[in-house]
C-alpha atoms as a PDB file:
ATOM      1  CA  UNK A   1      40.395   1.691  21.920  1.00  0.00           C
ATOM      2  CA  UNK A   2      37.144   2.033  19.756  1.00  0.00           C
ATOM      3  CA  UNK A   3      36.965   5.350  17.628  1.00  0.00           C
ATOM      4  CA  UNK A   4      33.798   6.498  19.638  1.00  0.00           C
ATOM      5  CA  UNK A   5      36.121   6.292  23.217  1.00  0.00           C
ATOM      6  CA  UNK A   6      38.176   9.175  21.744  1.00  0.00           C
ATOM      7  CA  UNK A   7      38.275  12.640  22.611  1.00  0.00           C
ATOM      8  CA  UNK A   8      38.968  14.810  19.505  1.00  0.00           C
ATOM      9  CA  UNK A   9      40.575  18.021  19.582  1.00  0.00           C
ATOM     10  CA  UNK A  10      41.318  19.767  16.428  1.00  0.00           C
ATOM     11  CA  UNK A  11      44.278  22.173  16.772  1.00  0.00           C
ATOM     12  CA  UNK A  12      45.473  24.139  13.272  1.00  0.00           C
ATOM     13  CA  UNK A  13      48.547  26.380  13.434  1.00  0.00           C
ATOM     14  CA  UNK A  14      51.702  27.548  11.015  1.00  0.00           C
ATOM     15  CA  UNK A  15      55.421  27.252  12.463  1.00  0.00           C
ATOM     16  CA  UNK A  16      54.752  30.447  14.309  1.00  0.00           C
ATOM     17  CA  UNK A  17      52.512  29.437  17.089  1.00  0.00           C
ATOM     18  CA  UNK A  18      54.254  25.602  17.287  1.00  0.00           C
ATOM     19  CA  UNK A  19      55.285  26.247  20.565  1.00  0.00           C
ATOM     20  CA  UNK A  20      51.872  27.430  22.055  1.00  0.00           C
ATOM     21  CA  UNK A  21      50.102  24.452  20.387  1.00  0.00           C
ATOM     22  CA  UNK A  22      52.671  22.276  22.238  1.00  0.00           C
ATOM     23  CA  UNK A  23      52.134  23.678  25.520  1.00  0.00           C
ATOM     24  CA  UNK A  24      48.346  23.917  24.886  1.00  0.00           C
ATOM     25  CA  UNK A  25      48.479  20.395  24.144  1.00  0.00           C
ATOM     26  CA  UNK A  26      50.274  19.675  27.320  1.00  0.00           C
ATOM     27  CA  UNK A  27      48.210  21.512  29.590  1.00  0.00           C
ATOM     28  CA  UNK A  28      44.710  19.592  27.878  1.00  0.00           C
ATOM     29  CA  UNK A  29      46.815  16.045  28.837  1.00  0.00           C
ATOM     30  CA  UNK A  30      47.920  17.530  32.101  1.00  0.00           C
ATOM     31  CA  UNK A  31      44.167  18.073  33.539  1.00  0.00           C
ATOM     32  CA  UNK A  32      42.538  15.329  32.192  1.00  0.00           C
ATOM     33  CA  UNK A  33      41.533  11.942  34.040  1.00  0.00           C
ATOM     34  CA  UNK A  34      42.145   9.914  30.909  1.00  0.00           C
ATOM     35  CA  UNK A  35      45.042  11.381  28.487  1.00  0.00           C
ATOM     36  CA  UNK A  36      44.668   8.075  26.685  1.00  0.00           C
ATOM     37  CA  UNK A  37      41.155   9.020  25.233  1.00  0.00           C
ATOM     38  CA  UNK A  38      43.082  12.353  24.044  1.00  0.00           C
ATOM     39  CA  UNK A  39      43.388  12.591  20.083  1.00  0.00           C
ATOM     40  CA  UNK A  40      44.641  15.410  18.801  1.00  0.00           C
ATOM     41  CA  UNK A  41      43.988  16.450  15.034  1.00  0.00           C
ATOM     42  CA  UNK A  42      46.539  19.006  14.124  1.00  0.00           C
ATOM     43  CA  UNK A  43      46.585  20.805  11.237  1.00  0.00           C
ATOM     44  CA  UNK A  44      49.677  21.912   9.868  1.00  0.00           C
ATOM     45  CA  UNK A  45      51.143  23.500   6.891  1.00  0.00           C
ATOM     46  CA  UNK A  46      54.589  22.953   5.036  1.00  0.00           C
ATOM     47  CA  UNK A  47      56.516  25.983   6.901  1.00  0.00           C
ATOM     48  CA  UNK A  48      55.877  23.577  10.275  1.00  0.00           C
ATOM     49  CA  UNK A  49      59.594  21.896  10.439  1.00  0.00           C
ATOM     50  CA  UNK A  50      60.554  17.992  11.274  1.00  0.00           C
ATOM     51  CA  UNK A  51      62.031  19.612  14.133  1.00  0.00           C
ATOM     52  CA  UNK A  52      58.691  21.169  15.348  1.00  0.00           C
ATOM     53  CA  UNK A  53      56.938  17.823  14.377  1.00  0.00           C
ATOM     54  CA  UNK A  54      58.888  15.660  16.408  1.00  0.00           C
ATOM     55  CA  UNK A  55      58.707  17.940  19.478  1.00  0.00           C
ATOM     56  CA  UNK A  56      55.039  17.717  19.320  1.00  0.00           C
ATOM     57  CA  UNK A  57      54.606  14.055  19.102  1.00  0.00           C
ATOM     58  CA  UNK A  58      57.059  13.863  22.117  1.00  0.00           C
ATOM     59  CA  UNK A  59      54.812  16.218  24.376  1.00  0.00           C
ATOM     60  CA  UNK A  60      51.855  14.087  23.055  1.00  0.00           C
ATOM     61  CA  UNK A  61      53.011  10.737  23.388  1.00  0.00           C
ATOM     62  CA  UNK A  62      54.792  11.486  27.047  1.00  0.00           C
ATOM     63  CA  UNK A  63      51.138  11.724  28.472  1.00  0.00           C
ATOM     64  CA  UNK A  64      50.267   8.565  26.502  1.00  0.00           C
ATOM     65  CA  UNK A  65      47.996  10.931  24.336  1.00  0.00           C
ATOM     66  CA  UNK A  66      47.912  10.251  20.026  1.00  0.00           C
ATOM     67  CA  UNK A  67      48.888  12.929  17.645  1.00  0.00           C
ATOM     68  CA  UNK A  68      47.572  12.705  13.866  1.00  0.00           C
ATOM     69  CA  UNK A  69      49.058  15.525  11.581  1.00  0.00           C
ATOM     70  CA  UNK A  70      46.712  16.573   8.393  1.00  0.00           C
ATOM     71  CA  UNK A  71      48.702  19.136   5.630  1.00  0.00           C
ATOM     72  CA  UNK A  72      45.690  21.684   4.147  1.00  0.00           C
ATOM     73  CA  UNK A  73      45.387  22.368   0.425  1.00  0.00           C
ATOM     74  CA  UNK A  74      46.429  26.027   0.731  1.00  0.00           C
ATOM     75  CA  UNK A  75      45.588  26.574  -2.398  1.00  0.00           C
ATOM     76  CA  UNK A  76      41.451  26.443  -1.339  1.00  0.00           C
ATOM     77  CA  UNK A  77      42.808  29.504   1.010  1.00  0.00           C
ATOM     78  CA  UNK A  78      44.941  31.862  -1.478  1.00  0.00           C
ATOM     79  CA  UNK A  79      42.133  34.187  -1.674  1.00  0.00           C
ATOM     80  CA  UNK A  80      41.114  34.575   1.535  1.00  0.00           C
ATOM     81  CA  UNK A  81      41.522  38.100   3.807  1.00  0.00           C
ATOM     82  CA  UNK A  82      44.299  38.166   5.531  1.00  0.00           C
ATOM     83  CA  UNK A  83      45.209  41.573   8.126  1.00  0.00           C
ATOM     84  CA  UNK A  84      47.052  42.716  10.944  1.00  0.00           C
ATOM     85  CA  UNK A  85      48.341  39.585  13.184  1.00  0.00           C
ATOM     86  CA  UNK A  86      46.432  36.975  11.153  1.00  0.00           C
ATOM     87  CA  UNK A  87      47.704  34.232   9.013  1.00  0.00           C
ATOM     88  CA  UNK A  88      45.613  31.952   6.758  1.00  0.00           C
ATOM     89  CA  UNK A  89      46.270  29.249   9.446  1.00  0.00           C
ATOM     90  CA  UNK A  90      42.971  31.003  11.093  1.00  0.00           C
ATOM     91  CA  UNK A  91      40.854  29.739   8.370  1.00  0.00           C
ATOM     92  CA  UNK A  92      42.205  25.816   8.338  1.00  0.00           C
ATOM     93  CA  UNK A  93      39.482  24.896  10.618  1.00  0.00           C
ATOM     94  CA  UNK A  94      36.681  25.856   7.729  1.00  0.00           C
ATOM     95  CA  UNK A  95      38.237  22.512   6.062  1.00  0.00           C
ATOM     96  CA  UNK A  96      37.348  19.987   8.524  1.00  0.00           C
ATOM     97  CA  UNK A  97      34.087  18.419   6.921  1.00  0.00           C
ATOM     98  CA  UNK A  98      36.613  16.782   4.584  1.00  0.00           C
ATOM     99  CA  UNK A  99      40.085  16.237   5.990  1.00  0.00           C
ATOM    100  CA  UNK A 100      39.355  14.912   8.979  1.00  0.00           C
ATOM    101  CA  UNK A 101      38.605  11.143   8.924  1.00  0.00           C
ATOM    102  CA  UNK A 102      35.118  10.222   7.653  1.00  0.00           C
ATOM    103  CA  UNK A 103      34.559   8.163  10.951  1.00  0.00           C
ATOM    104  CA  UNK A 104      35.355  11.073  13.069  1.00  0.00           C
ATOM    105  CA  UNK A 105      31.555  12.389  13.962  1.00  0.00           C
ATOM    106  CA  UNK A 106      32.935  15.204  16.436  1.00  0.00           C
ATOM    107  CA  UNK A 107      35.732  17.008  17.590  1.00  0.00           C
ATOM    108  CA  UNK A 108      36.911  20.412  19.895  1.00  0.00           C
ATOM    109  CA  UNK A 109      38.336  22.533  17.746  1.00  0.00           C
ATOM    110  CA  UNK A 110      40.457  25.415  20.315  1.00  0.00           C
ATOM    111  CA  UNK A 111      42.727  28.316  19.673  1.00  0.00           C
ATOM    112  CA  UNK A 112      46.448  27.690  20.106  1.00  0.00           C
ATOM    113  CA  UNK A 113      46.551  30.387  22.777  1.00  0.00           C
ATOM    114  CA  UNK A 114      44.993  29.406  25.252  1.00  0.00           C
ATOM    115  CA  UNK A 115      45.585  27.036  28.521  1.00  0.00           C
ATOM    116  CA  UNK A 116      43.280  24.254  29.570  1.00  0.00           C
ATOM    117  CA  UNK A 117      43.183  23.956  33.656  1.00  0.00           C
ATOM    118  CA  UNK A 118      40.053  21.680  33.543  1.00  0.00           C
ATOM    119  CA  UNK A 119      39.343  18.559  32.058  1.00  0.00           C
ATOM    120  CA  UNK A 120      37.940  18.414  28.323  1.00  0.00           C
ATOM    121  CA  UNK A 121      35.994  15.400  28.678  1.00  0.00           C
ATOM    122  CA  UNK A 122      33.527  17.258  30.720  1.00  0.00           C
ATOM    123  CA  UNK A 123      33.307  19.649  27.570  1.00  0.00           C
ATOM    124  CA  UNK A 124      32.935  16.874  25.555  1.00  0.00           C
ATOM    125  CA  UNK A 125      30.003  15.372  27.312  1.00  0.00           C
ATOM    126  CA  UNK A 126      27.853  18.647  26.381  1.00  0.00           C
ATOM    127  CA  UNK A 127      24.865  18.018  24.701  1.00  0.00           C
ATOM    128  CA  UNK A 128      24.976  20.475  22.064  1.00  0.00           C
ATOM    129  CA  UNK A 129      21.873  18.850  19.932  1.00  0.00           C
ATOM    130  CA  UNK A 130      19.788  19.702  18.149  1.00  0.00           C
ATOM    131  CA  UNK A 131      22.838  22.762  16.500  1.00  0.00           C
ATOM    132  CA  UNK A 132      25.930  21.475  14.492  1.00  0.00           C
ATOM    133  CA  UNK A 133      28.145  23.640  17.024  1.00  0.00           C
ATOM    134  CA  UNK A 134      28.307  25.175  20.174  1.00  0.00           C
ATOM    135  CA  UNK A 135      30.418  28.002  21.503  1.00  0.00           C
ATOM    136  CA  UNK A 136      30.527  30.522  24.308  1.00  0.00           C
ATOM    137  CA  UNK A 137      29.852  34.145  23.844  1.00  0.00           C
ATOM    138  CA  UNK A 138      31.816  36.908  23.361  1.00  0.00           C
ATOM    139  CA  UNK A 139      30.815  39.283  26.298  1.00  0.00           C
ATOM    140  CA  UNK A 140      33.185  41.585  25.428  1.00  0.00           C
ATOM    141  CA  UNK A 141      31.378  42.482  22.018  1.00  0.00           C
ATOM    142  CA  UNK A 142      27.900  41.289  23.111  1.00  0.00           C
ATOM    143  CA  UNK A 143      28.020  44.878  25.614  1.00  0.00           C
ATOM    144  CA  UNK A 144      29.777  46.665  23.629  1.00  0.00           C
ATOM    145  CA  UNK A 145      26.618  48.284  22.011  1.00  0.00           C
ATOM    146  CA  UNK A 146      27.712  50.562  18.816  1.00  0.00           C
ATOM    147  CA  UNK A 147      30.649  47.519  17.824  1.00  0.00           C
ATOM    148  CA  UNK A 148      27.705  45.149  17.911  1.00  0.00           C
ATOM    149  CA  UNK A 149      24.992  46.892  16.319  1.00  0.00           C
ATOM    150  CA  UNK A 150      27.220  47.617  13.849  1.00  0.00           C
ATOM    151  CA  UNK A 151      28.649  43.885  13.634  1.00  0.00           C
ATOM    152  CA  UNK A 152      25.058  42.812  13.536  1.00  0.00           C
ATOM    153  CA  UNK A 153      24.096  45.022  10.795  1.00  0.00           C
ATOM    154  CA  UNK A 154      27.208  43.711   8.787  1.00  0.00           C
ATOM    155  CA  UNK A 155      26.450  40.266   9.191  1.00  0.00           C
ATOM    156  CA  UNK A 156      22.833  40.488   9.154  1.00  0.00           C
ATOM    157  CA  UNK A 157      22.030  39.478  12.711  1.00  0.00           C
ATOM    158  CA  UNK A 158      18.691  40.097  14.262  1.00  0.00           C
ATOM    159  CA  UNK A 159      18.430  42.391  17.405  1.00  0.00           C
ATOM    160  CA  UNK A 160      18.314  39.082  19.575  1.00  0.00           C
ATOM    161  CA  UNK A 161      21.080  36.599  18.043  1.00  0.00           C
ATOM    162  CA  UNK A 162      24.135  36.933  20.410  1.00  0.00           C
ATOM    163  CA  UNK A 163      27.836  36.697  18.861  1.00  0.00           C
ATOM    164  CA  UNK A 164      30.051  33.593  19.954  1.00  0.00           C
ATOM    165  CA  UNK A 165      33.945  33.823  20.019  1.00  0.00           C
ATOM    166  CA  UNK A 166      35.067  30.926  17.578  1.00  0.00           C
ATOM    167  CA  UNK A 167      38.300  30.241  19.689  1.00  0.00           C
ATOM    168  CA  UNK A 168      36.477  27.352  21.411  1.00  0.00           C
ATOM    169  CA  UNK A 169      33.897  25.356  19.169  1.00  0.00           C
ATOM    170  CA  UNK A 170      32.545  21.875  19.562  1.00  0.00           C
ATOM    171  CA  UNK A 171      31.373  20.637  16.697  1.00  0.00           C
ATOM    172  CA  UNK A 172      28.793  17.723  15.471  1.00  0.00           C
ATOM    173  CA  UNK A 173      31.197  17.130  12.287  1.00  0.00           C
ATOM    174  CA  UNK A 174      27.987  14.764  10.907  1.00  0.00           C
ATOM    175  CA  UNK A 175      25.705  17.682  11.449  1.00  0.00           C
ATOM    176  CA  UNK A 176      28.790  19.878   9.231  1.00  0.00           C
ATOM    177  CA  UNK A 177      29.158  17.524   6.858  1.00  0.00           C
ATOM    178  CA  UNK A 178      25.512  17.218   5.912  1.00  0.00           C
ATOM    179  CA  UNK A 179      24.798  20.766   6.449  1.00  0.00           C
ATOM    180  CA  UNK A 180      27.573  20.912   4.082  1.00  0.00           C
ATOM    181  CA  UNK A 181      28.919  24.121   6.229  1.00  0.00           C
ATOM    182  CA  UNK A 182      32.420  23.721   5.075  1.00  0.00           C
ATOM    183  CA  UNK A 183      31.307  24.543   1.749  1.00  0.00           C
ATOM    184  CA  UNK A 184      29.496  27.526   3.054  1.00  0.00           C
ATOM    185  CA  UNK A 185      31.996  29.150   5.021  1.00  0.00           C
ATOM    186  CA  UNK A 186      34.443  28.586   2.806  1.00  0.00           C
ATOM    187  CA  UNK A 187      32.959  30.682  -0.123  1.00  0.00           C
ATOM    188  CA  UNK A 188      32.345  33.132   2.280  1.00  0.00           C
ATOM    189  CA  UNK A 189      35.613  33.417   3.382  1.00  0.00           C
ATOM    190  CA  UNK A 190      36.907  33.568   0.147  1.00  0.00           C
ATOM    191  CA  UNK A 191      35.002  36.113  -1.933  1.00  0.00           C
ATOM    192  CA  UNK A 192      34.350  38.407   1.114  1.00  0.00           C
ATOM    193  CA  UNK A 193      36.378  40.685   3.800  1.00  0.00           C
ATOM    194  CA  UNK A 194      35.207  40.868   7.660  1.00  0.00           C
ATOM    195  CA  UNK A 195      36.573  42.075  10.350  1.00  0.00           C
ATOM    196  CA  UNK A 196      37.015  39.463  12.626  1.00  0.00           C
ATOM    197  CA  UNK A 197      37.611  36.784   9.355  1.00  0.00           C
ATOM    198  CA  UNK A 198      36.566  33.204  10.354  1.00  0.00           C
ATOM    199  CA  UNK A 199      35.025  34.237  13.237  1.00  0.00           C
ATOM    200  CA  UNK A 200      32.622  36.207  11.540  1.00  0.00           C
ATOM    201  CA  UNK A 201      32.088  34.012   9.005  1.00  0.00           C
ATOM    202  CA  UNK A 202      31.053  31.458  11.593  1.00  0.00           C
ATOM    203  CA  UNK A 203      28.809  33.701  13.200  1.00  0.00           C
ATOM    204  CA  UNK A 204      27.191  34.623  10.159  1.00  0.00           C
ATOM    205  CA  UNK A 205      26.703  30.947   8.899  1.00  0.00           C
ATOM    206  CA  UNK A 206      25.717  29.744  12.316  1.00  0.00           C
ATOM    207  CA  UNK A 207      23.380  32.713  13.230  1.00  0.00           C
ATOM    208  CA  UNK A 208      21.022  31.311  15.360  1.00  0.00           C
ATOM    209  CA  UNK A 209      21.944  27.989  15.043  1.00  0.00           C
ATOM    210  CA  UNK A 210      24.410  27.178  17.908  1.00  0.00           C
ATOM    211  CA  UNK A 211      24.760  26.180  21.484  1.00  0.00           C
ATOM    212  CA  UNK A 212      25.586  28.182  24.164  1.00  0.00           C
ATOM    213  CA  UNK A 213      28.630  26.499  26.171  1.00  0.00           C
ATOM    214  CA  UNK A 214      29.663  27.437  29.650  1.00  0.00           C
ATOM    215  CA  UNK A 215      31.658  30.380  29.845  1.00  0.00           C
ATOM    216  CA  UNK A 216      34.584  28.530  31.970  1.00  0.00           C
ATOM    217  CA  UNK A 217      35.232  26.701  28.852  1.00  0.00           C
ATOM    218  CA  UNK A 218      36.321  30.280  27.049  1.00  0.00           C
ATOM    219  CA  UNK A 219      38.072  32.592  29.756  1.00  0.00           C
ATOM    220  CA  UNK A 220      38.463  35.092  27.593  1.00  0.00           C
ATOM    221  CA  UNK A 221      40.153  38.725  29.173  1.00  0.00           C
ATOM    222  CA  UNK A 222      36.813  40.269  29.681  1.00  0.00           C
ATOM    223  CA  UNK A 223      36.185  36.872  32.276  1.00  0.00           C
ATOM    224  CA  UNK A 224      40.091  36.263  33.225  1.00  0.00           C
ATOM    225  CA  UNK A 225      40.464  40.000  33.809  1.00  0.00           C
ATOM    226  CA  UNK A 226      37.901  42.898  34.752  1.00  0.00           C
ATOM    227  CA  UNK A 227      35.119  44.065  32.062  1.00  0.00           C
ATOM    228  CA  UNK A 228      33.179  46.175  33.851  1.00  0.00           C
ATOM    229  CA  UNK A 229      29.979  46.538  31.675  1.00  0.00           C
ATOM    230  CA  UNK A 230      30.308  42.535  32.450  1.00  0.00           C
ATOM    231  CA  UNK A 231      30.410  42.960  36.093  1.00  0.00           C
ATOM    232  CA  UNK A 232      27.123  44.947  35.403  1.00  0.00           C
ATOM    233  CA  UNK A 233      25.499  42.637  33.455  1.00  0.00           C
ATOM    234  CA  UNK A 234      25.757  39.302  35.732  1.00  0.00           C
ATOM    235  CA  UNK A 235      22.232  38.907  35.813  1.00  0.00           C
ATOM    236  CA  UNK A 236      22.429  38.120  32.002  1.00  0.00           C
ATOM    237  CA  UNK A 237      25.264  36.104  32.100  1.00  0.00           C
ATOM    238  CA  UNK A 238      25.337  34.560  35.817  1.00  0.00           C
ATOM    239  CA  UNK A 239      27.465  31.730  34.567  1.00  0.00           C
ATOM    240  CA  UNK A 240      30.506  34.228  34.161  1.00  0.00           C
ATOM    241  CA  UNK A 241      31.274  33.997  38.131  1.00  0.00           C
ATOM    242  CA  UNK A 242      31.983  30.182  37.932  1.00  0.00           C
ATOM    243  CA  UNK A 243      33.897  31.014  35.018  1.00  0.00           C
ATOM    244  CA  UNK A 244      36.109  32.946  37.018  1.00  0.00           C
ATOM    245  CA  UNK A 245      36.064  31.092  40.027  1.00  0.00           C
ATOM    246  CA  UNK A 246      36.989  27.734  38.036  1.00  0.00           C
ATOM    247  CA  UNK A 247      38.098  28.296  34.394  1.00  0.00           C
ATOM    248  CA  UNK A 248      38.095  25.363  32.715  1.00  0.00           C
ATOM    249  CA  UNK A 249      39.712  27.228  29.876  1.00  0.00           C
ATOM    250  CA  UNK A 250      42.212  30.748  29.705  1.00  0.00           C
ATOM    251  CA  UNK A 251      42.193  32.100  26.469  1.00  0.00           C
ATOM    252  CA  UNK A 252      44.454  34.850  26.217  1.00  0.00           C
ATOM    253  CA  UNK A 253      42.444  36.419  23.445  1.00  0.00           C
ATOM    254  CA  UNK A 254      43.602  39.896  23.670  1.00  0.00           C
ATOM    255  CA  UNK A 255      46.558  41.861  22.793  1.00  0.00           C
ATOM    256  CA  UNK A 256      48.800  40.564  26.039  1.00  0.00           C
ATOM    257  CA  UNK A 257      49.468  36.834  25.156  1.00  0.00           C
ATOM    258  CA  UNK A 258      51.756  34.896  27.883  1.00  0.00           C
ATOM    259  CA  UNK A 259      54.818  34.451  25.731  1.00  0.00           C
ATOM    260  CA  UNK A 260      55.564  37.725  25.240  1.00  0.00           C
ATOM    261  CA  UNK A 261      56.273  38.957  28.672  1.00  0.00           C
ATOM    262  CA  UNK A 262      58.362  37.143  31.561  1.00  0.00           C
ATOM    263  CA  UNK A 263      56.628  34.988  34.009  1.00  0.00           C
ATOM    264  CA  UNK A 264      54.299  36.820  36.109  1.00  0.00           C
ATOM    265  CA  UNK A 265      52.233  35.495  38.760  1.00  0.00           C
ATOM    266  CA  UNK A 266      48.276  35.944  38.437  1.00  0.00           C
ATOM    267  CA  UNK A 267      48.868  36.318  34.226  1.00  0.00           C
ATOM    268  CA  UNK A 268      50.922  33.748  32.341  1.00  0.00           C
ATOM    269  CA  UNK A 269      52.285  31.319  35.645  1.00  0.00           C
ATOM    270  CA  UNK A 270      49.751  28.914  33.838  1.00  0.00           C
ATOM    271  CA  UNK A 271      51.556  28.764  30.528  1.00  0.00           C
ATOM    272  CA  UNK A 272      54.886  29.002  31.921  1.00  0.00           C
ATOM    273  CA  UNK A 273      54.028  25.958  33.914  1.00  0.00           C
ATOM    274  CA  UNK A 274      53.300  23.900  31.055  1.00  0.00           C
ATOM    275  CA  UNK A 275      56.022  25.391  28.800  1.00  0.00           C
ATOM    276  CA  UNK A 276      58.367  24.238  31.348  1.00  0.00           C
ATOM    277  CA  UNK A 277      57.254  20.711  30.572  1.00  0.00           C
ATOM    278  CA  UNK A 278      57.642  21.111  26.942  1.00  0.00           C
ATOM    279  CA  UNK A 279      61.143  20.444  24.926  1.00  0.00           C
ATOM    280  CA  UNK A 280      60.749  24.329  23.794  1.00  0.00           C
ATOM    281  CA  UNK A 281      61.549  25.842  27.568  1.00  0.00           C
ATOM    282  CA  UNK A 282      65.330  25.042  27.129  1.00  0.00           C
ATOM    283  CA  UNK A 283      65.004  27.913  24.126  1.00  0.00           C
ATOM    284  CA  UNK A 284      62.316  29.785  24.928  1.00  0.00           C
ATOM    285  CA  UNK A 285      63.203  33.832  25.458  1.00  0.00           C
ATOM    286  CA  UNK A 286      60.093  35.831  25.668  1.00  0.00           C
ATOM    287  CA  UNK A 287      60.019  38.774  22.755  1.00  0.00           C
ATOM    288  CA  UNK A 288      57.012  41.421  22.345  1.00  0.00           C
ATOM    289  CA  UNK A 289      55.356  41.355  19.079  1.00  0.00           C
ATOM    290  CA  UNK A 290      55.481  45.350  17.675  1.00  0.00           C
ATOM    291  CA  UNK A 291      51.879  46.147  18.849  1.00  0.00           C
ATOM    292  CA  UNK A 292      52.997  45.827  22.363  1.00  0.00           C
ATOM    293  CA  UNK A 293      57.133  47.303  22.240  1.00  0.00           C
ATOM    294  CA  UNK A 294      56.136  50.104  24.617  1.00  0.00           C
ATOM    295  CA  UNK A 295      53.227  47.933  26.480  1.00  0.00           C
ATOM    296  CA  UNK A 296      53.753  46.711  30.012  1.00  0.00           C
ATOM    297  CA  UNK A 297      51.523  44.374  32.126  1.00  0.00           C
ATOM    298  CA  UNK A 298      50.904  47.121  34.428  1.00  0.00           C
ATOM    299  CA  UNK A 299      46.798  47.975  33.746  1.00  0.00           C
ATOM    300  CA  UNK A 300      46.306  44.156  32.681  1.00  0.00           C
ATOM    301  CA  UNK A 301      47.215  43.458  36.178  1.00  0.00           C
ATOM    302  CA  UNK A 302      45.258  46.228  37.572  1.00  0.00           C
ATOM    303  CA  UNK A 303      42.127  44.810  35.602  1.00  0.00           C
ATOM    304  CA  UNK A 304      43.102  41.197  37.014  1.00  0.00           C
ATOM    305  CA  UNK A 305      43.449  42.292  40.730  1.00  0.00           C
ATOM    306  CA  UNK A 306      39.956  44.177  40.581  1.00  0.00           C
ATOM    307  CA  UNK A 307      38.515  41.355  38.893  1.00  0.00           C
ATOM    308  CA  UNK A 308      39.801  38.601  41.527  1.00  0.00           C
ATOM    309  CA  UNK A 309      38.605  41.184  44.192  1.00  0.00           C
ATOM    310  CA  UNK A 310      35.274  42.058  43.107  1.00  0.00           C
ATOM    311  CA  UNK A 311      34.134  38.199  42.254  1.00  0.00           C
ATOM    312  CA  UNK A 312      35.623  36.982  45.167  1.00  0.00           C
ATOM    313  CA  UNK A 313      33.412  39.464  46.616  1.00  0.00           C
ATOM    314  CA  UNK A 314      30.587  38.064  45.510  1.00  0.00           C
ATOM    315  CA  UNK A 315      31.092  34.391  47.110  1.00  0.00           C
END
């Protein structure tokens, strides 16, 4: 197979999230017409074990997909703001002008939470020319007027540029390179403190300068769940009801992610599906991280009902 026939997907995690990359990586070869064309890039650092290696390549391989695995130079990273769940890992993907392989002219670069239930190489046939990226926005802070203003303000955004979640980029790695964006972001990330850290960055680099993907390619809570300023503001964002209707991507971006809380049906079935398939089910025990000890899915399934009422509503 030629180099251009590939699908690239760039994945970047520590030993933490291992076993959500895995299943991630399952569920992308699971809905796809042609696993073969599926090359994953994944980025991994020296606390990711042989034993997490090898069960990787096994998930991989089984679906006659390709795994390459690419160690950052952490020390690039040592200075770079680090708070509350993060880990360095987030900022990996700012490297990949220059360890991915020169002849590698674009890639998908996803989260590690999230679930694919459509096939990526419809994403990958959008046209995201003439911008080096393209990305779906984030609804959630888009309408959520003082967060954004204020976001804006810090990032130096003009009244009309919209705010993308970085969870989900594709990326014209020729357009990075000679944009020399890596570079950019990088120093940013290193010598300043935001929020939202290489998200922000990203938006602040690519101001202006992206794509707008379909929202079904970033089901994000606000889309998965119920938003209701959303709901209000369909006329803006009409491709939000095929997003719900037919995600072609769940990205449990929120505080509830699907390995903390036993299977439940209409939240995490998706990801418990594809764990299942994975050599990490035979382990797996679900365990709350601190921020959500005393949490139950009670009002995330309240917001999910309501949401699958109220679009399905809507034909």
């Amino acid at each position: 197979m030629q180099n251009t026939d590939f699908i690239n997907v760039l994945i970047c995690c520590d030993e933490n999230f291992v076993q959500h990359a895995g299943v991630f990586m399952n569920s992308v070869l699971a809905n796809t017409a042609s696993p073969e064309r599926m090359r994953f890039f994944w980025i991994a650092d020296q606390s990711v074990t042989a034993s997490s290696r090898e069960k990787l390549r096994q998930i991989v391989e089984a679906r006659h997909g390709r795994l390459e695995v690419i160690t950052p130079d952490l020390e690039r990273l040592k200075s770079a703001y680090i708070s509350n769940q993060y880990s360095v890992a987030t900022y990996y993907r700012l490297m990949i002008g220059e360890i991915l392989p020169a002849d590698v002219e674009k890639c998908i670069y996803c989260d590690c939470d999230m679930i694919a239930l459509g096939d990526l190489a419809e994403l990958w046939a959008e046209d995201i020319s003439p911008n080096p990226i393209g990305a779906v926005t984030d609804h959630a802070m888009v309408l959520s007027q003082k967060n954004f203003a204020t976001r804006r303000e810090q990032l130096g955004m003009g009244e009309k540029d919209h705010y993308f979640n970085a969870g989900l980029l594709v990326i014209d790695l020729k357009a990075w390179r000679e944009g020399r964006f890596g570079e950019k972001t990088l120093q940013l990330a290193t010598t300043r403190q935001f929020r939202s850290h290489d998200q922000d960055v990203l938006n602040m680099v690519f101001c202006g300068n992206w794509h707008v993907l379909p929202s079904r390619w970033n089901c994000m809570p606000a889309i998965y769940g119920f938003h209701a300023k959303l709901f209000m503001n369909l006329g803006r964002f009409p491709d939000v009801v095929d997003a719900r209707k037919r995600p072609g991507i769940v990205h449990y971006a929120g505080r509830y992610k699907p390995w903390e809380f036993p299977e439940t049906k209409g939240f995490n079935d998706a990801y418990y599906r594809y764990l299942a398939q994975t050599p990490f089910a035979a382990t797996f025990v679900p365990k709350k991280s601190p921020q959500n000890e005393k949490k139950t899915l009670r009002g995330e399934l309240t917001r999910i009902g309501i949401g699958n009422v109220l679009y399905g509503l809507r034909g």
